[in-house]
N, C-alpha and C. Protein backbone atom coordinates (compact mmCIF):
# COMPACT_ATOMS: atom_id res chain seq x y z
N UNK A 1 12.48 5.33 -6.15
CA UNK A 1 11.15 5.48 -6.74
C UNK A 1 10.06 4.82 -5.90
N UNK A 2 10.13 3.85 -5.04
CA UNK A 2 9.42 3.16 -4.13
C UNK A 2 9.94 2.66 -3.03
N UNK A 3 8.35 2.74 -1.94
CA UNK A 3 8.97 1.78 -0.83
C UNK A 3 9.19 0.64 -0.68
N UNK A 4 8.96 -0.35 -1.76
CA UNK A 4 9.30 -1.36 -2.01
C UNK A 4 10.95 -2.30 -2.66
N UNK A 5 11.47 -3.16 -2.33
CA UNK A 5 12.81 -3.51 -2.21
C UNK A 5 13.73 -3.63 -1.52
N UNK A 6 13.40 -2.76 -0.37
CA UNK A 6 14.44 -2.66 0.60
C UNK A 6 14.34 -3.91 0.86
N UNK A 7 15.97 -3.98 1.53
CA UNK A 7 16.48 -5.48 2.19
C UNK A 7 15.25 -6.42 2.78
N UNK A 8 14.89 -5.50 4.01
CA UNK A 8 14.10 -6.39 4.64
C UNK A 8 12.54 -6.65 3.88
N UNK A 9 12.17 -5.69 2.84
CA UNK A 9 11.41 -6.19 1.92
C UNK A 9 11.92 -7.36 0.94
N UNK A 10 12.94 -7.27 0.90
CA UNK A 10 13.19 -8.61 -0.41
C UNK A 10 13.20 -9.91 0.67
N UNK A 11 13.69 -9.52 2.02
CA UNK A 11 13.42 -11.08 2.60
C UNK A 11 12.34 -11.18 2.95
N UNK A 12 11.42 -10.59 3.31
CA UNK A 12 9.79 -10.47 3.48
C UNK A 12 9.47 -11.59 2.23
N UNK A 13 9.61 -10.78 1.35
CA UNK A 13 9.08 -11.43 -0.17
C UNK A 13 9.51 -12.80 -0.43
N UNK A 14 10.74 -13.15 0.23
CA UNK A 14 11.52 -14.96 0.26
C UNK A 14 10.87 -15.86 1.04
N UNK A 15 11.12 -15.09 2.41
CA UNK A 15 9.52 -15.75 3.28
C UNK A 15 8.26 -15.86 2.74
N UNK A 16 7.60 -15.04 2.28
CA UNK A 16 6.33 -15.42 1.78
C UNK A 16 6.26 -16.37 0.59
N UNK A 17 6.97 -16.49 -0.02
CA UNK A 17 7.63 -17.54 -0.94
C UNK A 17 7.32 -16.93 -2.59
N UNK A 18 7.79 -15.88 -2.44
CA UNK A 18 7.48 -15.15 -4.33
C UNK A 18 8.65 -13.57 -3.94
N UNK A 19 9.11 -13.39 -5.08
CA UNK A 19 9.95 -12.35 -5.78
C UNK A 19 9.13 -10.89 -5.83
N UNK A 20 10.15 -10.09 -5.98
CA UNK A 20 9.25 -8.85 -6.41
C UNK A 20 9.79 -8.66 -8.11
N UNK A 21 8.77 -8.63 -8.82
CA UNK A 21 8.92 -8.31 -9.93
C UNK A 21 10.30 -7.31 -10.55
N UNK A 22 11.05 -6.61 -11.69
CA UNK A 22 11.45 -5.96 -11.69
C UNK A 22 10.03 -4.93 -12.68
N UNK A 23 10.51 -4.08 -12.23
CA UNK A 23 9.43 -3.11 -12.75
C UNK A 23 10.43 -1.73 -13.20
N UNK A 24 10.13 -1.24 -14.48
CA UNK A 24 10.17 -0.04 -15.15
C UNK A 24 9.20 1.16 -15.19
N UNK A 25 9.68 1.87 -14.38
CA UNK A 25 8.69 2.52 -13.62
C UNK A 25 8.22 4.46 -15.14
N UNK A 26 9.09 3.81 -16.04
CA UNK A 26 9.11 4.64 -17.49
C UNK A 26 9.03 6.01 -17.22
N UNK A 27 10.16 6.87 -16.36
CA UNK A 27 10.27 8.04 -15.82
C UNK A 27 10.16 9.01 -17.11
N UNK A 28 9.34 9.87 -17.28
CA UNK A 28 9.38 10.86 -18.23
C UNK A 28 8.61 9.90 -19.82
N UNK A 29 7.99 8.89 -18.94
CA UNK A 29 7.17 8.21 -20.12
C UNK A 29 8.17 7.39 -21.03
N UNK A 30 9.68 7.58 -20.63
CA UNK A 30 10.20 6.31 -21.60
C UNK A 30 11.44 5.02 -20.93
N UNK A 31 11.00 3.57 -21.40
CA UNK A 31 11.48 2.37 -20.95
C UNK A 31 12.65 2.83 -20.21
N UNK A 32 13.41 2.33 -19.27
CA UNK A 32 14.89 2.78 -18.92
C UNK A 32 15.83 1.74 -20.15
N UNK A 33 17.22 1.72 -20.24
CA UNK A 33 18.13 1.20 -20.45
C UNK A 33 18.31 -0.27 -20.09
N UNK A 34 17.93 -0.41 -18.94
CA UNK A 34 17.99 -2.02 -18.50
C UNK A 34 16.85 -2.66 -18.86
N UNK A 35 15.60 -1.80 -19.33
CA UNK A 35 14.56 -2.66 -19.91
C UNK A 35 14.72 -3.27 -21.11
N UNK A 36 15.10 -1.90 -22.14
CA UNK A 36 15.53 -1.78 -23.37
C UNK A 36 16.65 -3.75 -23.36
N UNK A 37 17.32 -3.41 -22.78
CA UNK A 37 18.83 -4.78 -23.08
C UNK A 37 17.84 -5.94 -22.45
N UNK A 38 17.10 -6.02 -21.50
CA UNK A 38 16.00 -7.23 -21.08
C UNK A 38 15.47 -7.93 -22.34
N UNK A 39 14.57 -6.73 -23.15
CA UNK A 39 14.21 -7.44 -24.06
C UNK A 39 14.45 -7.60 -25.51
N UNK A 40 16.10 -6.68 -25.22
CA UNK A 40 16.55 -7.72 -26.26
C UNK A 40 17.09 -9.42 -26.24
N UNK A 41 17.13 -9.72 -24.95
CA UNK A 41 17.32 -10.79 -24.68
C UNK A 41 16.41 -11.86 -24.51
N UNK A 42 15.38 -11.02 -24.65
CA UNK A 42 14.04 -11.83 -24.84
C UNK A 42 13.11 -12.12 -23.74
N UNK A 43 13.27 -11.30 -22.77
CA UNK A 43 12.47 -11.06 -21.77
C UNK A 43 10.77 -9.82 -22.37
N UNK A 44 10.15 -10.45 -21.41
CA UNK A 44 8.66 -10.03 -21.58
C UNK A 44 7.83 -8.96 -20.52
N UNK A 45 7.53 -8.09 -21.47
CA UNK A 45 6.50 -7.39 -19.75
C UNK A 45 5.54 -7.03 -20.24
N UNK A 46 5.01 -7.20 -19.03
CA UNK A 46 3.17 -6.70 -19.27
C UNK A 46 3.04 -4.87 -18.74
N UNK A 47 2.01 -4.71 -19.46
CA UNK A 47 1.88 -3.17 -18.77
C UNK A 47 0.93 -2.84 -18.10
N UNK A 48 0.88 -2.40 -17.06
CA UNK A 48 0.21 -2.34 -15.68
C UNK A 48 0.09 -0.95 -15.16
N UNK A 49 -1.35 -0.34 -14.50
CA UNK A 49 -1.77 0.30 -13.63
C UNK A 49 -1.90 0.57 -12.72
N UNK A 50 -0.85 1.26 -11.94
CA UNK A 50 -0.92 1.61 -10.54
C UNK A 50 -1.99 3.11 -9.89
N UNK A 51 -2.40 2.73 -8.55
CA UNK A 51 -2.90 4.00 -8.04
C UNK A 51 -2.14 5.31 -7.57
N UNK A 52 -1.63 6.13 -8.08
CA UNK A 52 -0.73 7.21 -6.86
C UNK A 52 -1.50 8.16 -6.60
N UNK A 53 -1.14 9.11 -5.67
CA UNK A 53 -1.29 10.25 -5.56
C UNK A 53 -0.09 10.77 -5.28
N UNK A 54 -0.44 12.08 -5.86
CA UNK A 54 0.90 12.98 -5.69
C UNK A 54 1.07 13.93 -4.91
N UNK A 55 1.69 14.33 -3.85
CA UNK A 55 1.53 14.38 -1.95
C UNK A 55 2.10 16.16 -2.09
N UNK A 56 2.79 16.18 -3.26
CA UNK A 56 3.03 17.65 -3.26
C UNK A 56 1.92 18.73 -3.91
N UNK A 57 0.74 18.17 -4.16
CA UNK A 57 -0.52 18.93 -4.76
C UNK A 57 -1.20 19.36 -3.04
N UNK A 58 -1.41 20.81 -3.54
CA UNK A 58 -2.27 21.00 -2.41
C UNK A 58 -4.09 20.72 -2.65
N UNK A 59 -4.96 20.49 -1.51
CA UNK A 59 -6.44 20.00 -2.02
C UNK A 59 -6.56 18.88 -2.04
N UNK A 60 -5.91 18.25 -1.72
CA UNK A 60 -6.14 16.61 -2.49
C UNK A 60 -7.46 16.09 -2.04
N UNK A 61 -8.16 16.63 -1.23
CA UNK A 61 -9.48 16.54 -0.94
C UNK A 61 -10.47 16.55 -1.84
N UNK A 62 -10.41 17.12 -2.72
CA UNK A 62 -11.16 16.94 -3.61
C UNK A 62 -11.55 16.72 -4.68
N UNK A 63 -10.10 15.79 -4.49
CA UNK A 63 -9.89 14.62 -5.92
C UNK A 63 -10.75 13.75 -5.18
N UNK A 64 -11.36 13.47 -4.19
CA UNK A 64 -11.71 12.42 -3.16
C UNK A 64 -13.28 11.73 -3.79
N UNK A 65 -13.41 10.50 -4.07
CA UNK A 65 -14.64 10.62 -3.70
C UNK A 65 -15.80 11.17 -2.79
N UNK A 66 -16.78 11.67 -3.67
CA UNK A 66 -17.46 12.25 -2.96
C UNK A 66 -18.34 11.55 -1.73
N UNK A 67 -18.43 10.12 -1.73
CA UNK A 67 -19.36 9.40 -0.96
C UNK A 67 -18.23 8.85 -0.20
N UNK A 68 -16.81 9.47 0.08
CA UNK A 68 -15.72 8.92 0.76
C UNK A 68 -15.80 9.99 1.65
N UNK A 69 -16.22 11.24 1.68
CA UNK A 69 -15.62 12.82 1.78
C UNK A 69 -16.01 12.41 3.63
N UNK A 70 -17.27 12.46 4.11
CA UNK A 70 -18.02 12.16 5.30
C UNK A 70 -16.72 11.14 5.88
N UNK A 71 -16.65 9.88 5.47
CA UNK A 71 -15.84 8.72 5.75
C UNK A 71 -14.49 9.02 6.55
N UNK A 72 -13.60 9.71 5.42
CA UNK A 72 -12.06 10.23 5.91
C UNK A 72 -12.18 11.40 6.85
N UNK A 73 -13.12 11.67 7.01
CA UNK A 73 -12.90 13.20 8.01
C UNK A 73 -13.48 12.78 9.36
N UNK A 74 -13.76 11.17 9.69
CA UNK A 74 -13.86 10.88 11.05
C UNK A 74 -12.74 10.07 11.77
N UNK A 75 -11.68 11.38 12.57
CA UNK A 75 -10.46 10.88 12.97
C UNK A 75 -10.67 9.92 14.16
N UNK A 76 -11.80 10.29 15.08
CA UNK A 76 -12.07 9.51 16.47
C UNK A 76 -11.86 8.15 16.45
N UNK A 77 -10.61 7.38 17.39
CA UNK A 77 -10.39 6.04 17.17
C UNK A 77 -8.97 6.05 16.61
N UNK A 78 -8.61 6.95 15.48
CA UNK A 78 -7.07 6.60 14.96
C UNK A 78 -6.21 6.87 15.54
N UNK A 79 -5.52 5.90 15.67
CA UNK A 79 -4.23 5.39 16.52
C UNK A 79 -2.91 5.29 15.76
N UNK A 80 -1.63 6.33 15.56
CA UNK A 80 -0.61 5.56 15.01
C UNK A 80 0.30 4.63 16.11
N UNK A 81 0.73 3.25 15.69
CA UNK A 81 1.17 2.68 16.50
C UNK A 81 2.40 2.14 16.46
N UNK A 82 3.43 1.74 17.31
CA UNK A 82 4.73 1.02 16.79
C UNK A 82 4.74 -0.44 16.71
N UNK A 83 3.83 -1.49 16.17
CA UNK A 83 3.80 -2.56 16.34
C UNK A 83 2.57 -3.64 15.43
N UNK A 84 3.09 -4.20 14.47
CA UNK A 84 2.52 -5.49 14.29
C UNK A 84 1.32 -6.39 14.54
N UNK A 85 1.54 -6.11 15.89
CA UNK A 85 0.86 -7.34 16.75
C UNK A 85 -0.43 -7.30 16.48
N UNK A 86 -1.11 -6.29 16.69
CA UNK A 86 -2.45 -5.89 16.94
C UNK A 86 -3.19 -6.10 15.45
N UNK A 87 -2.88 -5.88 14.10
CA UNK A 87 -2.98 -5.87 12.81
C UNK A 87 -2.69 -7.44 12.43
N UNK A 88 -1.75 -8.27 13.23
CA UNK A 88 -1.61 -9.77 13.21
C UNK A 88 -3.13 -10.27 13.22
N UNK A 89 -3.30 -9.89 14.64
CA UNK A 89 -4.60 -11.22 15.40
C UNK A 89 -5.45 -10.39 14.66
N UNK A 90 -5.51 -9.36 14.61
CA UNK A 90 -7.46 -8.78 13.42
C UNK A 90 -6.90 -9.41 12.45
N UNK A 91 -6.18 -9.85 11.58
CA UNK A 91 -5.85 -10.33 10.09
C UNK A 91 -6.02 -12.09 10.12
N UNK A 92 -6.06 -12.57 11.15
CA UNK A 92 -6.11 -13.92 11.63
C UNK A 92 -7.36 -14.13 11.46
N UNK A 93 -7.86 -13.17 12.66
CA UNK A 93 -9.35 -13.08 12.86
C UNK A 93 -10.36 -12.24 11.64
N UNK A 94 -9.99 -12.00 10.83
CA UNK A 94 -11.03 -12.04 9.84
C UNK A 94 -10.92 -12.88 8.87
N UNK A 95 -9.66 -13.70 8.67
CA UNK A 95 -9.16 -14.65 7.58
C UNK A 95 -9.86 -16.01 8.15
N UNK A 96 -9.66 -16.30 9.69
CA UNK A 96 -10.32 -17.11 10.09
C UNK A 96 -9.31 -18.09 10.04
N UNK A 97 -7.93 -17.67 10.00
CA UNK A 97 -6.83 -18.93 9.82
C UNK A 97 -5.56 -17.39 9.43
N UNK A 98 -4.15 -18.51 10.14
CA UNK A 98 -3.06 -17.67 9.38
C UNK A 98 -2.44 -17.89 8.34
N UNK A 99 -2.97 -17.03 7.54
CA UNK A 99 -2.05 -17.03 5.72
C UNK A 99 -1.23 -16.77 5.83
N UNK A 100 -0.32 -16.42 6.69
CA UNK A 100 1.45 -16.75 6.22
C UNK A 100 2.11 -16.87 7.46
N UNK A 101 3.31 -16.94 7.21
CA UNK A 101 4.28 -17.35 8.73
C UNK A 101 4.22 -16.26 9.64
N UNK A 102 5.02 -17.00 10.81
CA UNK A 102 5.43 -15.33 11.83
C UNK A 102 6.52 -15.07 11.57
N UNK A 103 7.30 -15.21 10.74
CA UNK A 103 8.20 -14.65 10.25
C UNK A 103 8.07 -13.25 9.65
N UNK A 104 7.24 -13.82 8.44
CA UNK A 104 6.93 -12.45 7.80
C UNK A 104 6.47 -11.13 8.91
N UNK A 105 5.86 -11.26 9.77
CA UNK A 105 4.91 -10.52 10.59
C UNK A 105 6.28 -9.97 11.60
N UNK A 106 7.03 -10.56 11.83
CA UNK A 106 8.60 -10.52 12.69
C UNK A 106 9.42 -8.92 11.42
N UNK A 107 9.52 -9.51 10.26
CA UNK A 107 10.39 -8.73 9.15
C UNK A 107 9.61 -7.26 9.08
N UNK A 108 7.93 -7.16 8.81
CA UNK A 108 7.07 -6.22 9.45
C UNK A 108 7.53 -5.53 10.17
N UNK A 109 7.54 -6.01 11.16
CA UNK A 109 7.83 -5.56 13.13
C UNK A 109 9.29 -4.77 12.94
N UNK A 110 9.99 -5.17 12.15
CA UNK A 110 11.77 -4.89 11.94
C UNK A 110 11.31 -3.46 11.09
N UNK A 111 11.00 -3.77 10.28
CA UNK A 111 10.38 -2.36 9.30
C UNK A 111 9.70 -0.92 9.87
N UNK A 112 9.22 -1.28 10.70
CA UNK A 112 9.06 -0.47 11.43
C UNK A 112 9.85 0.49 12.39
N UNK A 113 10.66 -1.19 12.91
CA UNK A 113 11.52 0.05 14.21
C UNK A 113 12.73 0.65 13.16
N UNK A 114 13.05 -0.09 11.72
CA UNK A 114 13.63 0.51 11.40
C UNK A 114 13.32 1.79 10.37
N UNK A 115 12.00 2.55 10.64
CA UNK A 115 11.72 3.62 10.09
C UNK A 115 11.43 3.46 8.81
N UNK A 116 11.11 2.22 8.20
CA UNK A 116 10.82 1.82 6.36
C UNK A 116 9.29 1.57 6.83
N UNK A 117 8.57 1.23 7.85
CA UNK A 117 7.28 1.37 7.81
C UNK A 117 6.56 2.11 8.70
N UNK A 118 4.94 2.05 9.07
CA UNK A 118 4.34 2.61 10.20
C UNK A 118 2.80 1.63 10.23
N UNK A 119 2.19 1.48 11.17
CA UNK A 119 1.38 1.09 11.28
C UNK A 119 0.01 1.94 11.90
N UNK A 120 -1.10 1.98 11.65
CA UNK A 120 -2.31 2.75 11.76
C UNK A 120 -3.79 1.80 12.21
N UNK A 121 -3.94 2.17 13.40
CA UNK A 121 -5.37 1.45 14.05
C UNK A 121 -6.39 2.07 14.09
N UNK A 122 -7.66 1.50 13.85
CA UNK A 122 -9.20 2.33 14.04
C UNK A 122 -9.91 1.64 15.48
N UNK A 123 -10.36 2.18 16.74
CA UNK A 123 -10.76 1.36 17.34
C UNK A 123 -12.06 1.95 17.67
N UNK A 124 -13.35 0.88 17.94
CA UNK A 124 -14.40 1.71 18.05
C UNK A 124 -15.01 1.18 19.58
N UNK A 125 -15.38 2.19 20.87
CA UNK A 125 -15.51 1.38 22.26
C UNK A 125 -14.97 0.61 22.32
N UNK A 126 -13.25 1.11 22.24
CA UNK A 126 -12.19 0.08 23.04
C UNK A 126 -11.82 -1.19 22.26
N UNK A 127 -12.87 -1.22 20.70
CA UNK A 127 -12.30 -2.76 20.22
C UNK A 127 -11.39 -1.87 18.89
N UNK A 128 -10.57 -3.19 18.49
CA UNK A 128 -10.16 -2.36 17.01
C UNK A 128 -10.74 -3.37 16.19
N UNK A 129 -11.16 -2.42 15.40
CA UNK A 129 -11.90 -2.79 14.08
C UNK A 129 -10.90 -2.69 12.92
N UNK A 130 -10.06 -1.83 12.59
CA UNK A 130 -9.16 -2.04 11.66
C UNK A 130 -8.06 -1.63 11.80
N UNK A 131 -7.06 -2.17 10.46
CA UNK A 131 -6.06 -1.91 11.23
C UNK A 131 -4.80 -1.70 9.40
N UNK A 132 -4.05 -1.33 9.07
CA UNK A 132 -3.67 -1.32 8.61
C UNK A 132 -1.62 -0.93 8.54
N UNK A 133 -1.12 -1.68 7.26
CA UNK A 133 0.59 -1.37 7.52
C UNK A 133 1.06 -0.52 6.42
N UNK A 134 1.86 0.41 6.28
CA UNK A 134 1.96 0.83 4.86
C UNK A 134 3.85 0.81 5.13
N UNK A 135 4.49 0.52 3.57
CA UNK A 135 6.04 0.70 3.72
C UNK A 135 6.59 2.56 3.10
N UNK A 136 7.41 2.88 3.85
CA UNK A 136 7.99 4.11 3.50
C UNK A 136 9.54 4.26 3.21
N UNK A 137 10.07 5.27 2.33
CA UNK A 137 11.14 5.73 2.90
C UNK A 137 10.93 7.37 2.83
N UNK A 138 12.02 7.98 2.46
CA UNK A 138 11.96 9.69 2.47
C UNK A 138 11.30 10.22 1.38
N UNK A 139 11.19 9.39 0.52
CA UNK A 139 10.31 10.03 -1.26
C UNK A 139 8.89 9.34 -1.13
N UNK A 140 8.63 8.22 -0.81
CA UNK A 140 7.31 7.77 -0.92
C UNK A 140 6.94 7.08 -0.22
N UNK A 141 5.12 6.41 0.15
CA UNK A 141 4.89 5.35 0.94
C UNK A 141 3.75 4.29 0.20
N UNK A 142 3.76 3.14 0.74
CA UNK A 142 3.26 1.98 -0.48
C UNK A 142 2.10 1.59 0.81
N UNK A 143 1.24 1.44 0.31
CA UNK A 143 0.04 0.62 0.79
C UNK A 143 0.36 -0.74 1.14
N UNK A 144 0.60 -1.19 2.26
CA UNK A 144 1.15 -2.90 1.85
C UNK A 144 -0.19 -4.06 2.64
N UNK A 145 -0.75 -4.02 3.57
CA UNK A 145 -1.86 -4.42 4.07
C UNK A 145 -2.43 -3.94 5.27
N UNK A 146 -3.52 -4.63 5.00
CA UNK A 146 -4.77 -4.22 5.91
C UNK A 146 -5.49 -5.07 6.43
N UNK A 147 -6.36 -5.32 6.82
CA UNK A 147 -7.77 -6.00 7.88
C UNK A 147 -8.47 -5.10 9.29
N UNK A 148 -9.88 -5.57 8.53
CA UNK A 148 -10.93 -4.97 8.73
C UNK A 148 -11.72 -5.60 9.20
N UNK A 149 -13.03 -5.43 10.10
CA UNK A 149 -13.70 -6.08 10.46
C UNK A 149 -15.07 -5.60 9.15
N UNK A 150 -16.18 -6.54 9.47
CA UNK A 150 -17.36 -5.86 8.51
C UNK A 150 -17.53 -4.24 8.68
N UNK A 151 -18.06 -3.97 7.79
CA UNK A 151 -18.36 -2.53 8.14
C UNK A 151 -17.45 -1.17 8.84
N UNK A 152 -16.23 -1.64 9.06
CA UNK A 152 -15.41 -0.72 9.74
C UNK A 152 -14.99 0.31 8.30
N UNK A 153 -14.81 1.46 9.23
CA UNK A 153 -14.34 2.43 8.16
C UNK A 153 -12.84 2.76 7.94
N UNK A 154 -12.66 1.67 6.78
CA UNK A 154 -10.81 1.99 6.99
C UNK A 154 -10.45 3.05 5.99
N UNK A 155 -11.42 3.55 5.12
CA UNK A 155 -11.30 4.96 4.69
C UNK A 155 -10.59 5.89 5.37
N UNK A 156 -10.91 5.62 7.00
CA UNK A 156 -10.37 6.78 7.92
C UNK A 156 -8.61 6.55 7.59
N UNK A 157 -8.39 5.42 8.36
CA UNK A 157 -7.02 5.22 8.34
C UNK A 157 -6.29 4.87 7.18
N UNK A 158 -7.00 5.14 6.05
CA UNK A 158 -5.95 5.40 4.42
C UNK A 158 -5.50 6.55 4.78
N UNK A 159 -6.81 7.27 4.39
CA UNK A 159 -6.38 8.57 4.73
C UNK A 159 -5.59 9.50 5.35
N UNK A 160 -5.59 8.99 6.60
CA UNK A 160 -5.02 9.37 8.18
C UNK A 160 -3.26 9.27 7.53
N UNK A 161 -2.98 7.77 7.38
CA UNK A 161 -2.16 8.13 6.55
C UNK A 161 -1.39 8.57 5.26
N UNK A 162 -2.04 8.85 4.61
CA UNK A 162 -2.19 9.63 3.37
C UNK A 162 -1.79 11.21 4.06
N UNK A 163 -2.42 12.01 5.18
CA UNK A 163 -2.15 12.96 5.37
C UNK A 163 -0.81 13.17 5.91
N UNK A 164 -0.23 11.62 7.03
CA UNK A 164 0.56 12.12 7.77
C UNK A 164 2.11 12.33 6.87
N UNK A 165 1.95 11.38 5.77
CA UNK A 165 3.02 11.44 4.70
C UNK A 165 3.11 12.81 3.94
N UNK A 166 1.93 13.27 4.14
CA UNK A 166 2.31 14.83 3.21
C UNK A 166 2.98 15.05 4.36
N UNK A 167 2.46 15.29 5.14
CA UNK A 167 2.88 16.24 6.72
C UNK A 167 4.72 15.85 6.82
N UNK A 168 4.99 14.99 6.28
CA UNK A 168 6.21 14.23 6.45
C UNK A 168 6.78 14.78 5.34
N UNK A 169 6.72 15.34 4.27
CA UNK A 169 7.35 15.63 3.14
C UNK A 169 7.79 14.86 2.15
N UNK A 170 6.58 13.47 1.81
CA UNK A 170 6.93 12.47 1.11
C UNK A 170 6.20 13.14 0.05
N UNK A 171 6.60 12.46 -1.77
CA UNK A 171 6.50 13.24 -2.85
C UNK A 171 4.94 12.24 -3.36
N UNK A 172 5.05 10.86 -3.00
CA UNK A 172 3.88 10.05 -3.09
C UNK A 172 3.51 9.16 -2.68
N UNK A 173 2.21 8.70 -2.82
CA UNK A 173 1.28 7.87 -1.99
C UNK A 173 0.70 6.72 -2.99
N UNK A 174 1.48 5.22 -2.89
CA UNK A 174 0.93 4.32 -3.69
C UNK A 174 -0.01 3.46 -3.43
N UNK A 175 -1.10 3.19 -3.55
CA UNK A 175 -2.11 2.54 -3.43
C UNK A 175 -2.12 1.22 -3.93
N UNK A 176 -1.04 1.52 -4.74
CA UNK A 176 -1.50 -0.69 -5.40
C UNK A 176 -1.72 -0.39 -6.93
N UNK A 177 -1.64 -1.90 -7.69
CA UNK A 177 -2.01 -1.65 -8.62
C UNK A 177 -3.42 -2.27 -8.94
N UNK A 178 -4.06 -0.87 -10.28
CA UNK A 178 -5.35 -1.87 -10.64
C UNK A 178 -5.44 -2.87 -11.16
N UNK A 179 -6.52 -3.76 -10.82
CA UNK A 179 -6.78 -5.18 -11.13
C UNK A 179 -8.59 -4.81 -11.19
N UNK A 180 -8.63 -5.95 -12.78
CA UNK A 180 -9.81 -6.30 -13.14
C UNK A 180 -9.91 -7.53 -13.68
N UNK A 181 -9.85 -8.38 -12.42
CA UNK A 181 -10.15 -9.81 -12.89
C UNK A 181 -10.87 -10.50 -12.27
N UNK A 182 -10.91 -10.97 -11.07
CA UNK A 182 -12.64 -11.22 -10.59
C UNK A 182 -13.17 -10.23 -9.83
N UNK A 183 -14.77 -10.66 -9.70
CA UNK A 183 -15.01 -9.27 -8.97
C UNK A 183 -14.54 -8.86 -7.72
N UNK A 184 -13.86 -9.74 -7.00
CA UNK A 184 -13.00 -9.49 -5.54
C UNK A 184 -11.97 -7.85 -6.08
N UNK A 185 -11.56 -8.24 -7.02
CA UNK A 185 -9.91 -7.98 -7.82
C UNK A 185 -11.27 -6.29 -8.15
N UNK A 186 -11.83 -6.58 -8.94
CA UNK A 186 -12.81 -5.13 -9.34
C UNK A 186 -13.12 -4.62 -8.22
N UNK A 187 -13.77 -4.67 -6.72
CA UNK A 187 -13.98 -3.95 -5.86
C UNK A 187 -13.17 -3.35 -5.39
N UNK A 188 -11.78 -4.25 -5.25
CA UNK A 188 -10.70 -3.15 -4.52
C UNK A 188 -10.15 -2.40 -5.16
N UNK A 189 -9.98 -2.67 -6.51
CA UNK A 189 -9.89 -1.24 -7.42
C UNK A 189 -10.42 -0.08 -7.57
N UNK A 190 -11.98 -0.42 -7.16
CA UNK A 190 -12.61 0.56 -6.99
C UNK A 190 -12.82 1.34 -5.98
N UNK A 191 -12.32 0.55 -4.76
CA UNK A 191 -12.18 1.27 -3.51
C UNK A 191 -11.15 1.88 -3.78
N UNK A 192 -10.00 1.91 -4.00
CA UNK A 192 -8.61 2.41 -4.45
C UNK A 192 -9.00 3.42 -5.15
N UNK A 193 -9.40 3.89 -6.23
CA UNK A 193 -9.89 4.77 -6.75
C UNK A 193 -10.48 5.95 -6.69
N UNK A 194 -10.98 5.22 -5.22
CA UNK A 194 -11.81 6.73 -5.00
C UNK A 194 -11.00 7.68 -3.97
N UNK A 195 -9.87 7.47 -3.69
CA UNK A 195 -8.74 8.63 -3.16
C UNK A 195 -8.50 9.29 -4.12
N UNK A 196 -8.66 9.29 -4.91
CA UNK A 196 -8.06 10.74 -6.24
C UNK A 196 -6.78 10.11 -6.29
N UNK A 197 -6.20 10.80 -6.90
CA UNK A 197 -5.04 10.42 -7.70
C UNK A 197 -4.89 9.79 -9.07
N UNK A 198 -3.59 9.48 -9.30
CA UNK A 198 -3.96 9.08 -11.04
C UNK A 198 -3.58 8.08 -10.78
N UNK A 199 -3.88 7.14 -12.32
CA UNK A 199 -3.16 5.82 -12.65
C UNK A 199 -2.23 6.02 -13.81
N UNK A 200 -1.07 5.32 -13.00
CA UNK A 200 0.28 5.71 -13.42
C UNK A 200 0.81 4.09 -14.25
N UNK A 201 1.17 4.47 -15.56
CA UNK A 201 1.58 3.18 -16.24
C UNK A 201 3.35 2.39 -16.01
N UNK A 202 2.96 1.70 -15.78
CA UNK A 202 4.52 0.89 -15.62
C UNK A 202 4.80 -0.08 -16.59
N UNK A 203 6.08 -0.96 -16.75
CA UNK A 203 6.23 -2.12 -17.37
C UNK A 203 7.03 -2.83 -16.49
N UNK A 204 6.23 -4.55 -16.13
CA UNK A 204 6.14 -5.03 -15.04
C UNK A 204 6.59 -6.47 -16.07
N UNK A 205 8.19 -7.00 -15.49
CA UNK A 205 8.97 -8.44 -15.88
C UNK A 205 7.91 -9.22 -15.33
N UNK A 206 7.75 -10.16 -17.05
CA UNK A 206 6.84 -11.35 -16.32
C UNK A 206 7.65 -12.26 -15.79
N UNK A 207 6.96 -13.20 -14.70
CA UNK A 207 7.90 -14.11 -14.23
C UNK A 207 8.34 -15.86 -15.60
């Protein structure tokens, strides 16, 4: 059901020092079996909003925001790439410090050559301005991070990959889930949003 879990995602997730939730992803709208026995045991979940799109609709263009439409249709600059590195130092360099180990960024790098991820660059006169990683396997691909400089248009390279996964014969495209809790948490929802697609309900083990 996701690109999320695989091996080298669960040690990603040990390194960074937090779990991945278990999540009930409520196929056909109802709890699975292992949720059901969770809470009879007295386990708790919250219910949560994710972004998808669904990669087997043709058009998806114009589920798009309309003030996005101009944005995604300027390919000049996108780069798919086999490597990490470059998405490292822009993520440094706009953080202004490194938020997590090189480890994690190493497990990344592994994800890649082993075909569970891809990485996507925007460069404008030779600099890159953004840069983004997303995780895959053969059914779907997950948004996992990004960095941007001000003003760069990473609209392009959602997109860019957003298309190349149809082109690939993946069934969907996860964006993340929504969040409305400060306004940091409200903008990127709303950037998220404006790819079309729906919001898809889950039930997400609290920790």
């Amino acid at each position: 059901m996701t690109a999320l879990n695989s091996p080298l995602d669960v040690e990603y997730c040990k390194e960074y020092g937090e779990e991945r939730p278990y999540v009930d992803y409520l196929v056909n709208g109802v709890a699975s079996e292992t949720t059901t026995i969770l809470q009879m045991t007295g386990k708790k979940f919250d219910e949560r909003h994710f972004y998808v799109i669904d990669l087997t609709l043709d058009g998806l263009k114009k589920d798009v925001r309309k003030s996005y439409r101009s944005l995604i249709n300027k390919v000049d600059g996108i780069v798919f790439v086999p490597t990490v590195a470059h998405l490292k130092e822009l993520h440094r360099k706009v953080a202004g410090r490194a938020t997590r180990s090189d480890r994690t960024w190493e497990i990344q790098q592994e994800m890649i050559e082993n075909g569970e991820a891809f990485a996507v660059e925007l460069y404008k006169d030779g600099t890159l301005i953004s840069a983004a990683l997303f995780y895959k396997n053969k059914y779907c691909c997950y948004y996992a991070c990004a960095a941007s400089l001000p003003r760069a248009n990473s609209h392009s390279i959602i997109w860019a990959a957003i298309e190349y996964c149809k082109e690939e014969g993946l069934k969907r495209f996860e964006l993340g889930e929504q969040l409305d809790g400060n306004e940091k948490e409200k903008n990127i929802s709303l950037f998220k949003s404006g790819f079309g697609g729906h919001l898809e309900k889950r039930l997400v083990q609290r920790k």
